[in-house]
Protein backbone atom coordinates (compact mmCIF):
# COMPACT_ATOMS: atom_id res chain seq x y z
CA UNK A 1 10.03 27.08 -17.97
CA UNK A 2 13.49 27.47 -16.76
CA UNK A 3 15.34 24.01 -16.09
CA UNK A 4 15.49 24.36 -12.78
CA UNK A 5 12.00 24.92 -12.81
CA UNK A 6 10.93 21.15 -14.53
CA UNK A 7 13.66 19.76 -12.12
CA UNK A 8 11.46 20.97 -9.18
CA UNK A 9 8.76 20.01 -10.55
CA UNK A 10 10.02 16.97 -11.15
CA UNK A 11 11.01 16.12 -7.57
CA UNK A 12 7.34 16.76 -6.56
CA UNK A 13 5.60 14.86 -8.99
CA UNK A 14 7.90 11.87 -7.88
CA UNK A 15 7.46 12.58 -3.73
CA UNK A 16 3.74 12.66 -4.50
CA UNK A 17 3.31 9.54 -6.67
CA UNK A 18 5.95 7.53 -4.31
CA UNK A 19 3.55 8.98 -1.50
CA UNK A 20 0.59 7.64 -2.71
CA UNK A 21 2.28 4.08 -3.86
CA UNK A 22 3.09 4.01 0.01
CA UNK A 23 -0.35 5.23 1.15
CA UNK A 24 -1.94 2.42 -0.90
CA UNK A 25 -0.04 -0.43 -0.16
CA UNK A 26 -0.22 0.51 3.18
CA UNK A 27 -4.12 0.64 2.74
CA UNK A 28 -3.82 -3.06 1.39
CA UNK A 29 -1.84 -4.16 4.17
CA UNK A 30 -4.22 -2.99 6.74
CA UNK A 31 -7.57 -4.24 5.16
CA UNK A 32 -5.81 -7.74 4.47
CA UNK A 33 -4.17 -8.71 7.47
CA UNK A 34 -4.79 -8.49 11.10
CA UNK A 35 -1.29 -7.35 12.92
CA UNK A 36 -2.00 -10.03 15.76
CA UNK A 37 -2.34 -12.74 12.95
CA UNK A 38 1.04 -12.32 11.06
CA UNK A 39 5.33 -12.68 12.23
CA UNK A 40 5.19 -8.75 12.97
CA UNK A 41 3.73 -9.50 16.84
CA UNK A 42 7.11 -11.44 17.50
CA UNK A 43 9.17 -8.14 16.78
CA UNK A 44 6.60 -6.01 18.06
CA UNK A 45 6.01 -8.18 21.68
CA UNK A 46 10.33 -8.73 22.22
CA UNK A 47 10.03 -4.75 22.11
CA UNK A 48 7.04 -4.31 24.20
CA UNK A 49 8.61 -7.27 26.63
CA UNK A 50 11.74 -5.16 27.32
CA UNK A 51 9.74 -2.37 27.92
CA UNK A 52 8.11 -4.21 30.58
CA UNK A 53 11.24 -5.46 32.04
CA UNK A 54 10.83 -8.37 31.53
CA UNK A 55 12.81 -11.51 29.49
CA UNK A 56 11.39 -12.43 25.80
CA UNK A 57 13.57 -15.53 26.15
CA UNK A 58 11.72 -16.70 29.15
CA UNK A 59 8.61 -19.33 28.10
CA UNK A 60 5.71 -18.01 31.00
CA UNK A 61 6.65 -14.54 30.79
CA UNK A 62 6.51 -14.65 26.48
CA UNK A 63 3.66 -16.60 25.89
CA UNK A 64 1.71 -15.11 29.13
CA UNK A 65 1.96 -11.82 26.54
CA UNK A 66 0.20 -13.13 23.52
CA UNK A 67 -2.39 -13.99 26.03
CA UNK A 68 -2.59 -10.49 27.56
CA UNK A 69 -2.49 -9.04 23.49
CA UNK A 70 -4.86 -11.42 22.10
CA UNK A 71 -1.81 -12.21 19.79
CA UNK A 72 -3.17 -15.52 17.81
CA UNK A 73 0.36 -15.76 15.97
CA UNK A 74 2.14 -18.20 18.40
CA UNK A 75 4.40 -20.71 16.65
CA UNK A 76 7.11 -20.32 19.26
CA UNK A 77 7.30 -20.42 22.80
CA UNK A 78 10.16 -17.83 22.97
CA UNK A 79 11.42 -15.20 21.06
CA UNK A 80 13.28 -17.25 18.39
CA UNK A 81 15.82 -14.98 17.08
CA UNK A 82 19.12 -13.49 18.90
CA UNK A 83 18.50 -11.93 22.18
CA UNK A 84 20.09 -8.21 20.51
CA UNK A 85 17.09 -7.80 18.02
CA UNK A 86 14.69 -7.68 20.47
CA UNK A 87 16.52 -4.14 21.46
CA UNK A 88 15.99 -3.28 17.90
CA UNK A 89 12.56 -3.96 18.48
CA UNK A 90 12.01 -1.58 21.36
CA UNK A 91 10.27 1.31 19.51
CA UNK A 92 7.36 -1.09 18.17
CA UNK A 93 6.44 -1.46 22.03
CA UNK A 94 5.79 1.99 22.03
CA UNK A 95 2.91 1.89 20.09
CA UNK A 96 -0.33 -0.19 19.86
CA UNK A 97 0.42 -3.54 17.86
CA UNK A 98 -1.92 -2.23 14.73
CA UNK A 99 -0.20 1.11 14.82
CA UNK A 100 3.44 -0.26 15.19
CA UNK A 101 2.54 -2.59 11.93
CA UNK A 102 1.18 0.06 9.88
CA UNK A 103 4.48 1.98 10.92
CA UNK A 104 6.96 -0.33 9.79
CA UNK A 105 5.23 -0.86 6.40
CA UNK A 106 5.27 2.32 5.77
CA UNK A 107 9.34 2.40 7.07
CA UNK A 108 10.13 -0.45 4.75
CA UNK A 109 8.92 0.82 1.72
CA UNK A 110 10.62 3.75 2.26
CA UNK A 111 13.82 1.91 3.04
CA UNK A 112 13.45 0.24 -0.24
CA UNK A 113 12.93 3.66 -1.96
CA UNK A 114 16.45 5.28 -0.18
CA UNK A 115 17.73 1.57 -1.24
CA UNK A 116 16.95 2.19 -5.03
CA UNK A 117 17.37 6.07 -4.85
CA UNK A 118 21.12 5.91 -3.73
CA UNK A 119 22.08 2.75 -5.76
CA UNK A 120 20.76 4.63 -8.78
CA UNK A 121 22.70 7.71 -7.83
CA UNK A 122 25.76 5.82 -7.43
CA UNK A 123 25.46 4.95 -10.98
CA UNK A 124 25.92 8.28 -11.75
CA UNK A 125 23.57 9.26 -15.16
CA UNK A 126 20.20 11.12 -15.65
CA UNK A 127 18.68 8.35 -17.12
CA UNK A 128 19.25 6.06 -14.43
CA UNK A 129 18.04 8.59 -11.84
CA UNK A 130 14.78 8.70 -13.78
CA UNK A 131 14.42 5.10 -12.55
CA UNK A 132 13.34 5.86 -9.39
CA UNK A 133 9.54 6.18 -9.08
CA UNK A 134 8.95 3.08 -11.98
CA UNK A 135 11.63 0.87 -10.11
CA UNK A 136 10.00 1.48 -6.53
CA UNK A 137 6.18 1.34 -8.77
CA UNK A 138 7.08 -2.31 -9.83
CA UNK A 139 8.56 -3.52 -6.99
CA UNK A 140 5.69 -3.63 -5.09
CA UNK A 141 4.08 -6.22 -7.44
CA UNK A 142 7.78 -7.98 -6.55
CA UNK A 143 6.89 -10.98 -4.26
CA UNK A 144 9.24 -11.09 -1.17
CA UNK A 145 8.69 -7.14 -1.33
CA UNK A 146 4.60 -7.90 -1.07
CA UNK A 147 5.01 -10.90 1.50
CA UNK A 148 7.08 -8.53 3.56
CA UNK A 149 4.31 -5.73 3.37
CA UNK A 150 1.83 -7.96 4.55
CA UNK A 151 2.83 -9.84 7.27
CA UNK A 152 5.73 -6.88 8.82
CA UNK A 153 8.54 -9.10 8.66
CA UNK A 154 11.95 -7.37 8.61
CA UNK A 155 13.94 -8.10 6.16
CA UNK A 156 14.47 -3.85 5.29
CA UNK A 157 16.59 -3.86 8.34
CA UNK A 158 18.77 -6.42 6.57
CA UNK A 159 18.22 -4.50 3.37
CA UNK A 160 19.53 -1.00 4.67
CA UNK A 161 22.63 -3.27 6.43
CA UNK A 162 23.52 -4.26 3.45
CA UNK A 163 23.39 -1.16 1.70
CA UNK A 164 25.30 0.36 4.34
CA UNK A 165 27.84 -2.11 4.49
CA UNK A 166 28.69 -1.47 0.32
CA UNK A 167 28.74 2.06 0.46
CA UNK A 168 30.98 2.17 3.35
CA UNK A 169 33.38 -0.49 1.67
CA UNK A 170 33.16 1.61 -0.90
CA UNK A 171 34.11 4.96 0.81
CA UNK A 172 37.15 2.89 2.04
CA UNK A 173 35.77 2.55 5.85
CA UNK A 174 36.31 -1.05 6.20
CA UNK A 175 35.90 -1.07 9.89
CA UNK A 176 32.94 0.05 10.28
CA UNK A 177 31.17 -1.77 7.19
CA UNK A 178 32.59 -5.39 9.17
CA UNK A 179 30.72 -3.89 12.54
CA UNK A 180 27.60 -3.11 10.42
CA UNK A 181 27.81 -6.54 8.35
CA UNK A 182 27.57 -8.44 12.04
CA UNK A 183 24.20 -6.92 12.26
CA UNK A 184 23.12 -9.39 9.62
CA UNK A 185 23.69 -12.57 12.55
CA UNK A 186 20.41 -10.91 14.29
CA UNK A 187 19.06 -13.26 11.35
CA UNK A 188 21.51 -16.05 11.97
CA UNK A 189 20.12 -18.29 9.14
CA UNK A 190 21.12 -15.47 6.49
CA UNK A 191 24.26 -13.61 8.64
CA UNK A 192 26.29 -17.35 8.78
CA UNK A 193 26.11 -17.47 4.84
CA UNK A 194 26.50 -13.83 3.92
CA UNK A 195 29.30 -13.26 6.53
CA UNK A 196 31.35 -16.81 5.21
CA UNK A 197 31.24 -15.27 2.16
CA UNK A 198 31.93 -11.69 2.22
CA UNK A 199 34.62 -13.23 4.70
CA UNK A 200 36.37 -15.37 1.70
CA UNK A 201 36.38 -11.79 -0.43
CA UNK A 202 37.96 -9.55 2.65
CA UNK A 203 40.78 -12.62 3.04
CA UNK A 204 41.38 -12.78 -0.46
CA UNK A 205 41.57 -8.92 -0.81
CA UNK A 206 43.70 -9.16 2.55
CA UNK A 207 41.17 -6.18 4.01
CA UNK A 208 41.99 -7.17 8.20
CA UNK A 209 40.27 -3.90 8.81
CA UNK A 210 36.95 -5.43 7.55
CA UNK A 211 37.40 -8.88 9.03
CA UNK A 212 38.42 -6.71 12.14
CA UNK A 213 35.23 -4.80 12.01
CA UNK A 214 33.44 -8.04 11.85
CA UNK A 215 34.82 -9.52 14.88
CA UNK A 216 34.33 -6.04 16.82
CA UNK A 217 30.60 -6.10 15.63
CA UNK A 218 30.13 -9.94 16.65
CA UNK A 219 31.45 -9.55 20.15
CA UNK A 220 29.69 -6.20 20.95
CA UNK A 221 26.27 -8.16 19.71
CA UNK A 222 27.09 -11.36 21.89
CA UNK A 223 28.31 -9.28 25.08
CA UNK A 224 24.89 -7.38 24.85
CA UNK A 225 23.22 -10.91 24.83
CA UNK A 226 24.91 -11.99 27.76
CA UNK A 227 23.75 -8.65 30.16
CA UNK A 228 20.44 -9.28 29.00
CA UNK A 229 20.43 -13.09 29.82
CA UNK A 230 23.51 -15.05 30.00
CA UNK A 231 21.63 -18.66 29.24
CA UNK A 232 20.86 -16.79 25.90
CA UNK A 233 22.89 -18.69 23.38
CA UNK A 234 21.09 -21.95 24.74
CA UNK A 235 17.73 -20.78 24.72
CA UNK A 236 18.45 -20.05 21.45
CA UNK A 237 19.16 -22.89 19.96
CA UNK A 238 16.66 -24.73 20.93
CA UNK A 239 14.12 -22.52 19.73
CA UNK A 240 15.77 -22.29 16.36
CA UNK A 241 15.86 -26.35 16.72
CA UNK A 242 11.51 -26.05 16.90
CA UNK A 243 11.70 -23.86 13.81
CA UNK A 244 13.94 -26.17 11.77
CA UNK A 245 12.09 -29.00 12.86
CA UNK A 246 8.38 -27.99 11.99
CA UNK A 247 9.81 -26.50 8.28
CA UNK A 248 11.56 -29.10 7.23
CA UNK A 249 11.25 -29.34 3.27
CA UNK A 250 9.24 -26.44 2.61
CA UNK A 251 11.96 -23.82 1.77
CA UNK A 252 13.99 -22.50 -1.24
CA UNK A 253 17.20 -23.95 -0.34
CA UNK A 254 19.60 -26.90 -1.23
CA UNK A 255 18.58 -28.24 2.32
CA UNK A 256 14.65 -28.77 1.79
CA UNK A 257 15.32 -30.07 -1.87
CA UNK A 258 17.61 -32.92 -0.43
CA UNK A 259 15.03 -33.35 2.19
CA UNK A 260 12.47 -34.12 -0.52
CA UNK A 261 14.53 -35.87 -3.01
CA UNK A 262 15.54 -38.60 0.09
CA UNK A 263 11.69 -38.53 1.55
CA UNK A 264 12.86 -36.95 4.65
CA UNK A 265 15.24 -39.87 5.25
CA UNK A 266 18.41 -39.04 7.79
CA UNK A 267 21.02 -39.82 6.98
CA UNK A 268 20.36 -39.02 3.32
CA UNK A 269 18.99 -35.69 3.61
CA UNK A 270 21.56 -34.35 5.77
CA UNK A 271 24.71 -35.22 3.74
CA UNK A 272 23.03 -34.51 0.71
CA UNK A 273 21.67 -31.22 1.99
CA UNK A 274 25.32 -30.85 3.38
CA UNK A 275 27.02 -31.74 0.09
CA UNK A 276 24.78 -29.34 -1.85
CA UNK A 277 25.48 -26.48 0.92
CA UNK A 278 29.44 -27.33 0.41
CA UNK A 279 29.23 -27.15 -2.98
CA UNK A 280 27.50 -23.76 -3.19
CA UNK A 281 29.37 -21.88 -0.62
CA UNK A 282 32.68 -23.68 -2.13
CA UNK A 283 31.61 -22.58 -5.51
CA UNK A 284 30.50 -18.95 -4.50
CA UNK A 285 33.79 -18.72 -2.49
CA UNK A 286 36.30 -19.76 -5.21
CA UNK A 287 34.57 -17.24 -7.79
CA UNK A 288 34.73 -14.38 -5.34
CA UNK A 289 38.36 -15.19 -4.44
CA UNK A 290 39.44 -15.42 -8.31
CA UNK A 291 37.65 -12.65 -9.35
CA UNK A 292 39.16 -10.49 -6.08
CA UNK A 293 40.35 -7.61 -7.39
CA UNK A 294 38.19 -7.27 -10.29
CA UNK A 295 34.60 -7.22 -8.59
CA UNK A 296 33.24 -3.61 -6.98
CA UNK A 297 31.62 -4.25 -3.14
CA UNK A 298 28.06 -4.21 -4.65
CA UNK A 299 29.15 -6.70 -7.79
CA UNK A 300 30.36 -8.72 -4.99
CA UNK A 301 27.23 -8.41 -2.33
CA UNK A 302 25.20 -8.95 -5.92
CA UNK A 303 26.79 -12.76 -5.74
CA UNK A 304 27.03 -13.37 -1.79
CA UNK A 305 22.94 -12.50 -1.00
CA UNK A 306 21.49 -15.22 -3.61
CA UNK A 307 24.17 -17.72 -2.83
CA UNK A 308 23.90 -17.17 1.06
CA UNK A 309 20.06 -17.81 0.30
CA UNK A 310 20.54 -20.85 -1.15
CA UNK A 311 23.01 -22.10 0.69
CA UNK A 312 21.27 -21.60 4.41
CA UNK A 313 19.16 -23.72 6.56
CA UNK A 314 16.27 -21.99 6.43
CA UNK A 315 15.01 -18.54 4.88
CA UNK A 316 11.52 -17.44 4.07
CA UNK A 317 10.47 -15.56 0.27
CA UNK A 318 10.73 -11.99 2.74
CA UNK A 319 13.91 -13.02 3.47
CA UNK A 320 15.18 -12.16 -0.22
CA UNK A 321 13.92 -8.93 0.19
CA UNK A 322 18.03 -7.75 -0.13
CA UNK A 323 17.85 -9.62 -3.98
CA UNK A 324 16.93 -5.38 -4.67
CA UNK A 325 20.59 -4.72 -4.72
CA UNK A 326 21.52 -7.01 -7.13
CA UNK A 327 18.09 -5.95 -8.84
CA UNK A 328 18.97 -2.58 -8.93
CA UNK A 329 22.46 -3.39 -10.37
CA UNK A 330 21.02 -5.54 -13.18
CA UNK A 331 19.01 -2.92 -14.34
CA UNK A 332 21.49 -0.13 -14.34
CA UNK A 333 23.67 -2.57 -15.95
CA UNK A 334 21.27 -3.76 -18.86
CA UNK A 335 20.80 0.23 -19.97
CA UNK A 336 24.27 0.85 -19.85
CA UNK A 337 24.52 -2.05 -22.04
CA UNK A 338 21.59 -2.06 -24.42
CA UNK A 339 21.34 1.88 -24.44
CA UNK A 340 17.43 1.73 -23.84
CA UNK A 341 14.63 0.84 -20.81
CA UNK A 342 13.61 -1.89 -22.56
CA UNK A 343 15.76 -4.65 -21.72
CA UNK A 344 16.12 -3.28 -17.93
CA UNK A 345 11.88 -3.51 -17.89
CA UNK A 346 11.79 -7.28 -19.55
CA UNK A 347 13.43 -8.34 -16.70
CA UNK A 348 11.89 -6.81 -14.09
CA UNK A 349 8.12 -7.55 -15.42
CA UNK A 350 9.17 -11.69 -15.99
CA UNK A 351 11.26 -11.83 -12.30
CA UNK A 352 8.01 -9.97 -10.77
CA UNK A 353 5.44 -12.36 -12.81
CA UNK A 354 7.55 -15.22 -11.57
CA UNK A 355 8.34 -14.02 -7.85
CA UNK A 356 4.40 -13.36 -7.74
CA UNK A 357 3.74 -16.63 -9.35
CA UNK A 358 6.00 -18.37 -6.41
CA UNK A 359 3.68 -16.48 -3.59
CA UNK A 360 0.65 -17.57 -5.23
CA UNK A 361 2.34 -21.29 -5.09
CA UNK A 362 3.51 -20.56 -1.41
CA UNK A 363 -0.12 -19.58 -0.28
CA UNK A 364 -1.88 -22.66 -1.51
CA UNK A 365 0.70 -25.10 -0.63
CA UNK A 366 2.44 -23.83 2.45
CA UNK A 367 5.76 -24.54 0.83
CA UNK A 368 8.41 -21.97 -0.66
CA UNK A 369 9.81 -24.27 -3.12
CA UNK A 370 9.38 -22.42 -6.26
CA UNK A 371 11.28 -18.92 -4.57
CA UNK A 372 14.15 -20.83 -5.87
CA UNK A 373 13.39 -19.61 -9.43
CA UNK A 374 13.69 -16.19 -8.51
CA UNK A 375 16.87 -16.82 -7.10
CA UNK A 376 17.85 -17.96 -10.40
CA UNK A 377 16.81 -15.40 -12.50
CA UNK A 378 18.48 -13.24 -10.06
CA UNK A 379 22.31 -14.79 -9.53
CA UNK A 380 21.69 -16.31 -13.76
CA UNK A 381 21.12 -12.87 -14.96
CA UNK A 382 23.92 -11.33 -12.67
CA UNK A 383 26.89 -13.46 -13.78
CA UNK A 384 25.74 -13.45 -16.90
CA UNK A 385 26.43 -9.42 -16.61
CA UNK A 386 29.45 -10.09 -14.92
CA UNK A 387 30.80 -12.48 -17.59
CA UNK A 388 29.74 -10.14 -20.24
CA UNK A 389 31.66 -7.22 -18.38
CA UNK A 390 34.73 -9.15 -17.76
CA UNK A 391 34.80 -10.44 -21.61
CA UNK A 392 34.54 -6.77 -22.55
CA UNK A 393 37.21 -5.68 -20.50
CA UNK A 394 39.70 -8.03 -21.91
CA UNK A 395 38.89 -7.59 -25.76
CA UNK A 396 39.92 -3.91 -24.86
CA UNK A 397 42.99 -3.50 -26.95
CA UNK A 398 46.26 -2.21 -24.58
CA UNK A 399 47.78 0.78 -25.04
CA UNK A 400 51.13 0.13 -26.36
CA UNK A 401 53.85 2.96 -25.52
């Protein structure tokens, strides 16, 4: 058999055992979960809303449409994220809720696998392209990746952002990868962090053209707001005010620990959740600044997505669906280093035992407090890359002329 030959042959094997990956933990998701039970119907009833003409950010119209759905997932009495995303949302409304669901679990997962496929073939070697189909195989068992299956949530959009946003940086096309990186704010909780961040690194790299893009994307998302419903911003807030107030304490973030380690006290909670979020982001921001010029976009993102988790109000175990970049880079970098799978798969099995053992923890307590630890092992295992990298880098001897 000619090498062309096993290559094809290669391909299909891999198309047909990601295919049935998909079909199966598609299966899962729609024998465990009824779509009108889980987040999905707020995506999918902002899209059906608009196509109804009519205003997800007003309280009779949006809850009169869980009662014409039967939707029985009603923890808000408006849609509680940015007016834009519900645009975003439109093409769920075309579809029955169960079929819309099934839909986007089948679109995330393969937005994960064109997540893993292209960061892989940036690396640039055949034995990181063979990666692929075990990669995508254990990330399923990878907890925010499961949550996210099950209940539709979207954290692949944010995923796909972010991968756009590298490989654009990357392909010097700062301007657009600062309009894409606004998209992130359709998630305010995670776009404030991530965009603070990324900011520091485009102002200590001087790159205006990114910050521009930025400020382009922000003002195109806000003017879009305002045509739809210029009492937006608002409305807003104080639905994001109901959220914060009925989670209090239960997430994997600087703010809920300080919350529990001062009872729930104010002011205690606040300035110690506010210290702790000070001294992440100041931490995070100083590192990225010194290291500047010596970090690629994706090293960079790899440190900005766990510390903008931290670091936020509030953010769900879905919401660190993006942790695959970093994932992805980790496990490139370990077989560079090491010179065998090995390593790369040790990783991967204990962050998926953990992440899975965090769900389990999240199911029968209601509280997210032990995602944390896979934040850990995620930014902890990064830097430690990065440290190792940099320490290589400078034992190099010069070349003296």
């Amino acid at each position: 058999m000619t090498a062309s030959a096993k290559n094809n042959w290669g391909i299909i094997i891999s198309l047909l055992l990601l295919g049935g990956v998909i079909a199966m933990r598609t299966s899962i998701s729609n024998q465990t979960f009824s779509p009108e039970r889980t987040n999905f119907t707020t995506f999918w009833l902002a899209g059906r809303m608009l196509l109804e003409d009519k205003n997800p950010y007003n309280e009779a119209q949006y809850l009169g449409e869980h009662d014409l759905y039967n939707v029985q997932w009603r923890p808000n009495k408006i849609f509680p994220y940015p007016l834009p995303l519900a645009i975003l949302c439109v093409p769920f409304g075309l579809f029955s809720i169960r079929t819309a669901y099934l839909g986007w679990v089948v679109t995330s997962q393969i937005i994960v696998i064109i997540t893993v496929f292209v960061l892989l073939k940036h690396l640039g070697t055949k034995e990181h392209n063979r990666l692929l189909v075990p990669i995508f195989i254990s990330l399923t068992f990878f907890g925010p990746l499961y949550l996210t299956l099950l209940t539709g949530s979207i954290g692949a959009l944010t995923l796909l952002v972010l991968l756009g946003v590298i490989l654009l940086l990357e392909r010097d096309m700062p301007i657009l990868a600062g309009i894409l990186l606004a998209l992130t704010m359709l998630k305010p909780p995670q776009g404030v962090t991530i965009l603070l961040l990324a900011g520091i690194w485009f102002l200590a790299r001087r790159d205006w053209k990114a910050i521009s893009g930025v400020a382009l994307g922000g003002i195109g998302l806000f003017l879009v707001a305002m045509i739809q419903d210029p009492q937006w911003i608002g409305k807003f807030f104080t639905a994001t005010q109901a959220v914060m107030d009925r989670t209090q304490g239960v997430h994997s973030n600087v703010w809920a620990f300080s919350y529990l380690a001062c009872g729930g006290a104010s002011p205690c909670s606040t300035l110690l959740g506010a210290a702790g979020n000070v001294t992440m982001l100041g931490l995070g921001g100083f590192f990225l600044w010194k290291k500047k010029s010596q970090l690629s976009a994706w090293e960079a993102f790899n440190i900005i997505i766990p510390i903008g988790f931290v670091s936020t109000i509030y953010l769900w175990a879905y919401d660190q669906l993006p942790y695959i970049i970093p994932i992805v880079w980790i496990i490139g970098t370990l077989l560079v280093h090491t010179k065998s799978y090995i390593h790369a798969f040790i990783f991967l099995i204990a962050l998926e035992v953990f992440s899975f053992y965090a769900l389990a923890q999240q199911a029968a307590t209601n509280k997210d407090l032990w995602s944390l630890g896979t934040t850990v092992i995620v930014f902890g295992t990064t830097m430690g890359l990065i440290y190792l990298k940099t320490k290589r880098l400078t034992n190099q001897p010069s070349l003296k002329t």
